[in-house]
Protein backbone atom coordinates (compact mmCIF):
# COMPACT_ATOMS: atom_id res chain seq x y z
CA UNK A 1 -16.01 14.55 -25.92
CA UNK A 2 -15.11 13.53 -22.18
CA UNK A 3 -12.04 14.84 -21.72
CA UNK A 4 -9.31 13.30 -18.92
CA UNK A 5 -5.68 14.65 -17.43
CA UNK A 6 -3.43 12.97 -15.67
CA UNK A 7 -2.63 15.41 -13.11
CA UNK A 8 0.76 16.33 -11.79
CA UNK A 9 1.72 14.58 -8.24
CA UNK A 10 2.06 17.80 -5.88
CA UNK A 11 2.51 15.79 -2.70
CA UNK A 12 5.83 16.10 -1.11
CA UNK A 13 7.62 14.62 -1.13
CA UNK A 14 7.29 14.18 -4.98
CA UNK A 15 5.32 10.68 -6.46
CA UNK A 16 7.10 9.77 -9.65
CA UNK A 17 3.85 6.70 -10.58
CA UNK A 18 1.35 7.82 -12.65
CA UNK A 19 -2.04 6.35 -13.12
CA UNK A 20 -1.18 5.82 -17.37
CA UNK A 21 1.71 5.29 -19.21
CA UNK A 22 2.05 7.37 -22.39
CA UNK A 23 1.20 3.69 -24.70
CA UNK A 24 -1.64 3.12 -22.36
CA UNK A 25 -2.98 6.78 -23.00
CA UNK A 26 -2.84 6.02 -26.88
CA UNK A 27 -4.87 2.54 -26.72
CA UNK A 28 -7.59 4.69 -25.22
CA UNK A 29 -7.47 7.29 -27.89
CA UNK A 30 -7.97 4.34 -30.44
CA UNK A 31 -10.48 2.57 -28.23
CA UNK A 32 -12.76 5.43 -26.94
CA UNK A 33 -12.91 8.01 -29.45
CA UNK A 34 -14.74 10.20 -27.62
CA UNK A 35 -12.01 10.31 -24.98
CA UNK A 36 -9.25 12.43 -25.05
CA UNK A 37 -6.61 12.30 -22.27
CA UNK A 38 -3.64 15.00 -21.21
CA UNK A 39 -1.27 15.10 -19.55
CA UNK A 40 -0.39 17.83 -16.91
CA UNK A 41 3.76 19.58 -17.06
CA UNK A 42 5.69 17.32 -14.78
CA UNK A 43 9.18 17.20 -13.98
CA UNK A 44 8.58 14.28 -11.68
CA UNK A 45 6.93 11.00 -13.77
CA UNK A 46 8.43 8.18 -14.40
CA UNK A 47 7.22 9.05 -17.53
CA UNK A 48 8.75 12.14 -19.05
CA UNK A 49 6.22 14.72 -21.20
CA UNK A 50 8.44 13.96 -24.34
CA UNK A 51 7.48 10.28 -23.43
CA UNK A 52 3.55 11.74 -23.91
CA UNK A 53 4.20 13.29 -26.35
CA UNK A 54 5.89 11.31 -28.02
CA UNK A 55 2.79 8.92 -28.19
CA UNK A 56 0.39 11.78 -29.55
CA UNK A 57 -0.63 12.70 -26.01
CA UNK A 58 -1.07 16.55 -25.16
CA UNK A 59 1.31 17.82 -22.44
CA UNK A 60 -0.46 20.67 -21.00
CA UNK A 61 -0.24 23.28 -18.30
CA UNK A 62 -3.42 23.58 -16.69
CA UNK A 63 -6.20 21.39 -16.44
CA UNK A 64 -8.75 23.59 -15.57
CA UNK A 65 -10.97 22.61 -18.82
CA UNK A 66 -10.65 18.76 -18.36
CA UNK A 67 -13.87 16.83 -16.56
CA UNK A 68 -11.84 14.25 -14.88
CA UNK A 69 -8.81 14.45 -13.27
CA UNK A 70 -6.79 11.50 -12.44
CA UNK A 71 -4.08 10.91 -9.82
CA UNK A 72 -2.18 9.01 -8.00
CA UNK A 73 -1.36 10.43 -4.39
CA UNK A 74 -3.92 12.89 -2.20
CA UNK A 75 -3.73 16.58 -4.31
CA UNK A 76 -2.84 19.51 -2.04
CA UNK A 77 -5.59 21.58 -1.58
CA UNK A 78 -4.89 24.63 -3.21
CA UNK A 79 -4.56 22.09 -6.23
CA UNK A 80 -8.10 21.36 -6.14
CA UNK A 81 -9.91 22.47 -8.93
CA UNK A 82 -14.03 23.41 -7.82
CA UNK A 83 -16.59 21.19 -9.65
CA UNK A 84 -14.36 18.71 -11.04
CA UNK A 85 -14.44 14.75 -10.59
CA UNK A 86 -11.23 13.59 -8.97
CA UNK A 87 -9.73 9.60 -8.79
CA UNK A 88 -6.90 9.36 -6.39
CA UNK A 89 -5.93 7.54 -3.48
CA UNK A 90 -7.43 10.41 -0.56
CA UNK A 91 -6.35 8.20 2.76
CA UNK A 92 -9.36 9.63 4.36
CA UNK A 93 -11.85 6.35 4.68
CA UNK A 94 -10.03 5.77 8.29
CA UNK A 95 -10.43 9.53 8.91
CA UNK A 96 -6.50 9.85 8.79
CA UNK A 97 -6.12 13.19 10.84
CA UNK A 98 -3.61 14.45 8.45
CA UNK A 99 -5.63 14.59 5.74
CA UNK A 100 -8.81 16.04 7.38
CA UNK A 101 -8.07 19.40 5.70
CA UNK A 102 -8.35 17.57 2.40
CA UNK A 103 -11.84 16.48 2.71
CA UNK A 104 -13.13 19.35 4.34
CA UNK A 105 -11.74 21.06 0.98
CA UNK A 106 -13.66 18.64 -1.34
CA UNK A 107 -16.71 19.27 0.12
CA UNK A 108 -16.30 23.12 0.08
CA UNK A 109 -15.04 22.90 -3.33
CA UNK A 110 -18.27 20.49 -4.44
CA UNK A 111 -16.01 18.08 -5.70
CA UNK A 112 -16.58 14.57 -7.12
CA UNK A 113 -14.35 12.10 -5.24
CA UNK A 114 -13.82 8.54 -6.56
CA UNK A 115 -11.03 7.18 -3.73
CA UNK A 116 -9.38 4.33 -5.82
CA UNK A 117 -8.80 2.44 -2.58
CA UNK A 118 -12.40 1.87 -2.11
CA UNK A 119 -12.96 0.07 -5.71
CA UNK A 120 -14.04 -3.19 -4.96
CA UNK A 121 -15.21 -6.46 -6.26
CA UNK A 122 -18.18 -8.05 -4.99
CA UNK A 123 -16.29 -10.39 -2.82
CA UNK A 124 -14.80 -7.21 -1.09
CA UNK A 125 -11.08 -7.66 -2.89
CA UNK A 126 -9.51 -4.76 -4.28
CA UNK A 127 -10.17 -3.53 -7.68
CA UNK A 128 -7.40 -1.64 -8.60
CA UNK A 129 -4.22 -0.71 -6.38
CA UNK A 130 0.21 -0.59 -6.52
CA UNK A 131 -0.29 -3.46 -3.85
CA UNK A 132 1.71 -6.11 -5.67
CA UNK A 133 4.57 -3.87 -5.82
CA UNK A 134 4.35 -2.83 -2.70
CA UNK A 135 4.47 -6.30 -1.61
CA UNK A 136 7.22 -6.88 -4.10
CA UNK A 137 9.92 -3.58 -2.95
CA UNK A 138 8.66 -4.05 0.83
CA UNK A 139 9.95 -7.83 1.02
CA UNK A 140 13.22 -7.18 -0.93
CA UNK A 141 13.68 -4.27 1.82
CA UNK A 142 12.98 -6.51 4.83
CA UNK A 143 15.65 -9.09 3.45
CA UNK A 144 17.94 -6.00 2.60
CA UNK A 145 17.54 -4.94 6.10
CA UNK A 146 18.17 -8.38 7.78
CA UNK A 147 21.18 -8.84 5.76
CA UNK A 148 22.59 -5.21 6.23
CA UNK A 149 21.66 -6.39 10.23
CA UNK A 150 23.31 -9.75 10.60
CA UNK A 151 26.10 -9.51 7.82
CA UNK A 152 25.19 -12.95 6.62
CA UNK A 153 24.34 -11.65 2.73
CA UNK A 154 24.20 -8.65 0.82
CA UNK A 155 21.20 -6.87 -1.33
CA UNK A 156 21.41 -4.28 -3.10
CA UNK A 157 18.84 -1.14 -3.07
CA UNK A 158 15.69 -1.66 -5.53
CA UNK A 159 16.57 1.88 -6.85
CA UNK A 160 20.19 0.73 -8.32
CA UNK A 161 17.63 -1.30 -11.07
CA UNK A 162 15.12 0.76 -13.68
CA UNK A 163 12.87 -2.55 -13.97
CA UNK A 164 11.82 -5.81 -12.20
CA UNK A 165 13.32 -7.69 -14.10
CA UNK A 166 16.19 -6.53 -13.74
CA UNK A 167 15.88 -6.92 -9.71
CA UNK A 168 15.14 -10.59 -10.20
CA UNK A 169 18.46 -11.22 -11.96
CA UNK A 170 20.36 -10.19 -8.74
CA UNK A 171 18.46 -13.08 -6.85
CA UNK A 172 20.21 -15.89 -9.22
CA UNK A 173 23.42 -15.99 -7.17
CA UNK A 174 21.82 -14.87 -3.50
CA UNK A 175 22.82 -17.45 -0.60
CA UNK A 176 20.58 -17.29 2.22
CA UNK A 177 21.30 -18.70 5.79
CA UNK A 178 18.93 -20.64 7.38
CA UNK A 179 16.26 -17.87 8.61
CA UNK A 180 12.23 -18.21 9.16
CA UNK A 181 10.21 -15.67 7.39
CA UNK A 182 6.00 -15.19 8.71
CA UNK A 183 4.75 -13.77 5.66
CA UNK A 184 0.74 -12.29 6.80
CA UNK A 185 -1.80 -11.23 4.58
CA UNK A 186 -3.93 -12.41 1.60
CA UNK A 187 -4.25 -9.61 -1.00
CA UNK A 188 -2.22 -7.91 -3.53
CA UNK A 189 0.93 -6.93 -0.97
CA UNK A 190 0.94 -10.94 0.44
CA UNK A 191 0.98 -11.83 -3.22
CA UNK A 192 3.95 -9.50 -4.06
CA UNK A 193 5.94 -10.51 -1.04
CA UNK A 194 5.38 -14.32 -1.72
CA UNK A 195 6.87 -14.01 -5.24
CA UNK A 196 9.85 -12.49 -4.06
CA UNK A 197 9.89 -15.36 -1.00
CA UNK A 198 9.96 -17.59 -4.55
CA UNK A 199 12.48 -15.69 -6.39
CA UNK A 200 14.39 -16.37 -3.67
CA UNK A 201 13.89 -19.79 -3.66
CA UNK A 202 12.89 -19.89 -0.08
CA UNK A 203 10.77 -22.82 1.08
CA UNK A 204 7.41 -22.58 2.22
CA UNK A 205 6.61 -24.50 4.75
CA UNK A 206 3.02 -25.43 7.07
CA UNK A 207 2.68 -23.89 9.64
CA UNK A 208 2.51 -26.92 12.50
CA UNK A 209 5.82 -27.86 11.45
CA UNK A 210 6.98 -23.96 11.11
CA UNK A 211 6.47 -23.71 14.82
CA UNK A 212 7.70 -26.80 15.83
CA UNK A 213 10.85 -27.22 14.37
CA UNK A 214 14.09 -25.46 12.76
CA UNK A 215 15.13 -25.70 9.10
CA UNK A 216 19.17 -26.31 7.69
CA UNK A 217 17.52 -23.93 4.61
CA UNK A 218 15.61 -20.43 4.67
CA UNK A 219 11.75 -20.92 4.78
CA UNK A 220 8.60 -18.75 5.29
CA UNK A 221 4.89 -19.50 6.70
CA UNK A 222 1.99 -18.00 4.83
CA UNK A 223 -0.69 -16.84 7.67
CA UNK A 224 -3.77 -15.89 6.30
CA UNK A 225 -7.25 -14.79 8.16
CA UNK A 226 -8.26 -17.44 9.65
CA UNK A 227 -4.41 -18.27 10.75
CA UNK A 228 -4.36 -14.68 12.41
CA UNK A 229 -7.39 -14.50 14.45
CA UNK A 230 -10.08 -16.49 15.92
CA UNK A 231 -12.91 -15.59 17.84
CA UNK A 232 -12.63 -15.00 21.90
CA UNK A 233 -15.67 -17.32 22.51
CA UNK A 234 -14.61 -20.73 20.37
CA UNK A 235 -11.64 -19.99 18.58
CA UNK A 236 -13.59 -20.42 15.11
CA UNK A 237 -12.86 -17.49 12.19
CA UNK A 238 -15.28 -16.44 9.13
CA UNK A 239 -14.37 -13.57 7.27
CA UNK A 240 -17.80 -11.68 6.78
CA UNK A 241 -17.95 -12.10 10.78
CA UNK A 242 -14.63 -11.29 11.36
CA UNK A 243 -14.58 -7.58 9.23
CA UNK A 244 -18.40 -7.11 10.77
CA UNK A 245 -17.14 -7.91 14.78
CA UNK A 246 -13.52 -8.27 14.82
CA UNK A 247 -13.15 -6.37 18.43
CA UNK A 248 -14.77 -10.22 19.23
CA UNK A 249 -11.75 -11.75 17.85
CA UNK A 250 -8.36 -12.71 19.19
CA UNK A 251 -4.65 -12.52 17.26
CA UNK A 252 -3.11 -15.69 17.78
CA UNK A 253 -0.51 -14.57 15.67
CA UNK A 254 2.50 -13.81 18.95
CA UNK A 255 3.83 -17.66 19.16
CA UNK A 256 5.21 -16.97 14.88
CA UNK A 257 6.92 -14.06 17.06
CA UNK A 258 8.65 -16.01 18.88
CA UNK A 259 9.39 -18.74 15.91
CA UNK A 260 10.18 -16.04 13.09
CA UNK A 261 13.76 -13.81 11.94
CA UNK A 262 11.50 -11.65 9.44
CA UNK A 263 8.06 -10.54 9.70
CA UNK A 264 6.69 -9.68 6.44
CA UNK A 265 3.49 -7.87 7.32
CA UNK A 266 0.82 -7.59 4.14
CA UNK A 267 -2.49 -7.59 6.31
CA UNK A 268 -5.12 -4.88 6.17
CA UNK A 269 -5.86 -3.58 9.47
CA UNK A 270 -8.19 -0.64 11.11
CA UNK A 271 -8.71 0.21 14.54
CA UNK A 272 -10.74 -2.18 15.11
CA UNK A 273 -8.63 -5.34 14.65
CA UNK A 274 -6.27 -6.68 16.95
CA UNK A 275 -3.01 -5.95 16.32
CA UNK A 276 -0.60 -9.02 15.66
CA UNK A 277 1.19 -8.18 18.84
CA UNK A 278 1.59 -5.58 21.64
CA UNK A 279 4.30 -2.44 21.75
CA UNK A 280 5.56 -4.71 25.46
CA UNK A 281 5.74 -8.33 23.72
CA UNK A 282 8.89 -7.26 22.05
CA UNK A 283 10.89 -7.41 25.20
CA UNK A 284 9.85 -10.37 25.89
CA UNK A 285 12.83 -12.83 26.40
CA UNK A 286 10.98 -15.23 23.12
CA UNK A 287 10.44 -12.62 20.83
CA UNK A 288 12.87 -13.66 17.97
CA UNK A 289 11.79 -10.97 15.32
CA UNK A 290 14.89 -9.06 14.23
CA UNK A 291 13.69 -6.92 11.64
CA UNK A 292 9.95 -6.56 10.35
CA UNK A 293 8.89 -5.06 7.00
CA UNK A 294 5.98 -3.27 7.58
CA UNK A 295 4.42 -3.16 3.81
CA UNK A 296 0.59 -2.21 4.56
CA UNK A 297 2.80 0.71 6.86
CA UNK A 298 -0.34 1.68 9.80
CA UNK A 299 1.09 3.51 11.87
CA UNK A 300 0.72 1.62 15.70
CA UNK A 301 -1.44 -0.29 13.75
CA UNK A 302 -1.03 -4.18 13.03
CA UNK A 303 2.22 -3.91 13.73
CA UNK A 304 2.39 -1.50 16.87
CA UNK A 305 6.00 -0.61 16.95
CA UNK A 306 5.24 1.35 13.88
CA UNK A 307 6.18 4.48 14.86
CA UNK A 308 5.74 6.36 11.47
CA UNK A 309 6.95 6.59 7.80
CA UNK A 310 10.36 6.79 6.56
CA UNK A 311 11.43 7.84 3.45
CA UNK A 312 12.51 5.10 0.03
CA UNK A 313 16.60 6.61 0.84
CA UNK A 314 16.12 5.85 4.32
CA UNK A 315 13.67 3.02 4.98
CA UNK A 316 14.38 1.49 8.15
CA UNK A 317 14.17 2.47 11.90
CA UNK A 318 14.91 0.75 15.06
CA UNK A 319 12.85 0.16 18.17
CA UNK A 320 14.41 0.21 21.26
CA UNK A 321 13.10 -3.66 23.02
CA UNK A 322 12.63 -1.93 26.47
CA UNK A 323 11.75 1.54 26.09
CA UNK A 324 9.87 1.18 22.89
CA UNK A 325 11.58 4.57 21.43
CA UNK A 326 13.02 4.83 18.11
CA UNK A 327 16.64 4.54 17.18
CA UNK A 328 19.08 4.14 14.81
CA UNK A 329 18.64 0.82 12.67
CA UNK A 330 21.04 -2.43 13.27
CA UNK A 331 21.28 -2.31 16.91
CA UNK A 332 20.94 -5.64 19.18
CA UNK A 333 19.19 -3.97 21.71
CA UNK A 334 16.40 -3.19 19.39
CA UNK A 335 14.04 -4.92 16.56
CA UNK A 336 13.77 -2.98 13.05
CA UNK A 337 11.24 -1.59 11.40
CA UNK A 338 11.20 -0.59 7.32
CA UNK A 339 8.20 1.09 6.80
CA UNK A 340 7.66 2.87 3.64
CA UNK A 341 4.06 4.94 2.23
CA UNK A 342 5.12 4.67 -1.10
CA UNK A 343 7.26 1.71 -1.66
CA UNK A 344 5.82 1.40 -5.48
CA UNK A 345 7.67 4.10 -6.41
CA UNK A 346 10.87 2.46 -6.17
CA UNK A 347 9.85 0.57 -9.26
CA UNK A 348 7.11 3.44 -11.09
CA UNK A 349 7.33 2.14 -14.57
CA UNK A 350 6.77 -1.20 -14.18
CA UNK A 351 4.19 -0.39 -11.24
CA UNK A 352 2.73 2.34 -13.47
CA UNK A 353 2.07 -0.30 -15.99
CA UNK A 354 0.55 -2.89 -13.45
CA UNK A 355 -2.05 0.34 -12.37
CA UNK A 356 -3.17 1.18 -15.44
CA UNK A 357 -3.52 -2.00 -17.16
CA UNK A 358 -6.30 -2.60 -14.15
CA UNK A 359 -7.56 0.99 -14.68
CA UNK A 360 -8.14 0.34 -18.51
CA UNK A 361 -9.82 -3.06 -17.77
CA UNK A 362 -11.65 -2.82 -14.58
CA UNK A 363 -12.51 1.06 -13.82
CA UNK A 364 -12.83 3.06 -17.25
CA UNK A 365 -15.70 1.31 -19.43
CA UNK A 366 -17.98 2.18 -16.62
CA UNK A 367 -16.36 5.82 -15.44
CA UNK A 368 -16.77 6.89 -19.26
CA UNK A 369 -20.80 4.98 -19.25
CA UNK A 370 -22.06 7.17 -15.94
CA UNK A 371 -20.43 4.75 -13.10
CA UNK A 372 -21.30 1.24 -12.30
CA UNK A 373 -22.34 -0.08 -8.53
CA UNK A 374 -18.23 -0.18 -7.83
CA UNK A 375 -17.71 3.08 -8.91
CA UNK A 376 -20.91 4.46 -6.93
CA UNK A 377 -19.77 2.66 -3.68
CA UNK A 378 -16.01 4.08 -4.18
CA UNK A 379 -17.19 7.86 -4.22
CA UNK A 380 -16.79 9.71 -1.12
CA UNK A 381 -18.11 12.64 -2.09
CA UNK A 382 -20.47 13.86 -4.69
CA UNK A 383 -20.77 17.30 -5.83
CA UNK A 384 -19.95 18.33 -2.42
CA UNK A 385 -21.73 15.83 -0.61
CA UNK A 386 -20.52 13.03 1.16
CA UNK A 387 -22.74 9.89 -0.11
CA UNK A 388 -24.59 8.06 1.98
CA UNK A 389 -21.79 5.12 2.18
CA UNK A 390 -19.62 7.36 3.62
CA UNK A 391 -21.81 9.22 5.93
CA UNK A 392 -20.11 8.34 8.77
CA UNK A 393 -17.30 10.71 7.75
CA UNK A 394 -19.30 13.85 8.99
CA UNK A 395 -17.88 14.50 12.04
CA UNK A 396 -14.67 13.62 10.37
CA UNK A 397 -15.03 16.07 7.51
CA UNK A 398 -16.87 18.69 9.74
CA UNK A 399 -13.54 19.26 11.99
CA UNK A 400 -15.05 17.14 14.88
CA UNK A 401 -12.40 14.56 15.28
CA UNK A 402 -8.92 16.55 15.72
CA UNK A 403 -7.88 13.26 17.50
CA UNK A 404 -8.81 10.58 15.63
CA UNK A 405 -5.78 9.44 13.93
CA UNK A 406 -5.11 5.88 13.71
């Protein structure tokens, strides 16, 4: 008998997403009957116990006896339970300062760590992950924000509705004026914020005639890789290149800057990659950008007026055009920023559902049959060991890099 808990989110503040729902937990009891799954006291799911419960799933208090242990957000460390085999999303593959500790922890603790963000398919895409609703909540803030900015329309917060569907009926009446929207990025958060661009009935448009012209109707541009960047020496783009080299690579993205209202911003980014602008182009007399919805949320990353997190009640920051400092949202003298590490969890249920119907289909057949070549190349650390894919976390995990941060 393998036996699995769903572990309570200790990260504050408080996740409400959870990695199962309670019907999901069931069709694994009658599909794997060697598995049996728990679920960990929480006050703060989406999912209430008497939900688990409910559907013949155990609500316990300590986990201690379970072999896996399944999350959703990094675990504090005094959470950590030695010897155990953890899935949750760590943030640590960057060698995010903040959670240093964390993996130092692991490894003391010889822990099994299977970092959900680094499932992938062969093609490098994303296995499993709350992108989509990331994409979804992070666009419907941007236009929220732009409309709370300008006065031209009104949104209400994705909070004030339990489900999607729900949201969408508010979009059936919504007149937009006649704004340009750069929508970046071609994974899970670019497909989220496109379908609310559609819900919206906002026009997509290419992107010669994006930059060339203006519209009497609202319309977005979809820029993907090779619309982003192209290489110092010719111009050309090819992805494999690009992710291997992409200090050799130029962002051609700062003339949408100066063409765009909204920047939707869904692409991945690490240190490495140019950002889409710099911190001084925004007081530049051109730049048009009023408000930008940060979604993938680096901090100075692809976006490098990111100046940090804010929280789901209070999403959106300004940036002062000439000093670059923060400051209260709406101003003219700045450009706003809503950026948001757990967007998702404005919507849990219905993101809940979307991350475990993947789970069930793509990640558990081969964590219950001893791992797969995705699982093996997703585990940071084995029994205390970092594996050899992420050996160049050492210095990281020994305390080295106190600096680092990106």
């Amino acid at each position: 008998m393998i036996k699995i808990a769903l572990i309570k989110e200790g990260k504050i503040p408080a996740d409400n997403r959870v990695a199962l729902t309670p019907m999901q937990c069931k069709w694994v009891h009658a599909h794997f009957p060697h598995v049996r799954i728990v679920a960990q006291h929480s006050l703060n799911r989406c999912f209430s116990d008497y939900e688990y419960r409910k559907a013949g799933i155990e609500v316990v208090q300590e986990v201690t006896d379970c072999d896996i242990l399944i999350g959703i957000k990094e675990v504090p460390t005094g959470d950590l339970v030695a010897g155990k085999t953890y899935l949750f999303f760590s943030h640590t593959k960057k060698k995010q300062l903040h959670n240093q500790k964390l993996l130092q922890v692991i490894l003391q603790k010889k822990i099994t760590l299977i970092d959900f963000e680094c499932l992938e398919h062969n093609d490098g895409q994303r296995i499993i992950g709350f992108g989509f609703f990331a994409g979804i909540v992070g666009a419907h803030n941007g236009m929220w924000a732009y409309g709370k900015r300008t006065g031209d329309f009104n949104l209400g917060r994705v909070g004030e509705h339990r489900t999607f569907r729900k949201l969408i009926h508010t979009y059936f009446e919504l007149r937009l004026p006649k704004i340009k929207i750069a929508v970046t990025g071609s994974g899970r958060v670019s497909q989220g914020i496109l379908e609310i661009m559609n819900l919206m009935q906002i026009k997509t448009v290419e992107k010669e005639e994006y930059l060339e012209r203006e519209f009497e109707y609202p319309v977005y541009v979809h820029l993907k890789g090779s619309d982003l960047y192209g290489h110092k020496k010719d111009g050309s783009y090819h992805r494999t290149h690009f992710h291997q080299y992409p200090g050799e690579y130029d962002c051609k993205f700062l003339p949408y800057a100066f063409n765009s209202d909204i920047l939707m911003n869904g692409v991945y980014w690490d240190k490495n990659i140019p950002r889409l602008f710099e911190k001084n182009d925004i007081s530049h007399p051109s730049f048009r950008v009023q408000v930008i919805a940060d979604v993938t949320d680096d901090v100075n990353g692809s976006v490098p007026i990111n100046l940090g997190d804010q929280s789901i009640d209070d999403p959106v920051y300004g940036v002062d055009k000439k000093t670059g400092d923060k400051t209260t949202p709406f101003l003219s003298t700045s450009v706003d920023v809503m950026a948001v590490g757990n967007l998702p969890n404005e919507l849990p249920r219905d993101a809940s559902r979307y991350f475990g119907e993947q789970l069930i289909k793509y990640v558990l057949p081969d964590l219950l049959n001893n791992k797969s070549a995705a699982i093996d190349a997703a585990t940071i650390a084995e029994d205390g060991q970092l594996t050899e894919h992420f050996s160049y976390l050492k210095d990281y995990a020994e305390g080295k890099l106190i600096s680092s941060e990106i």
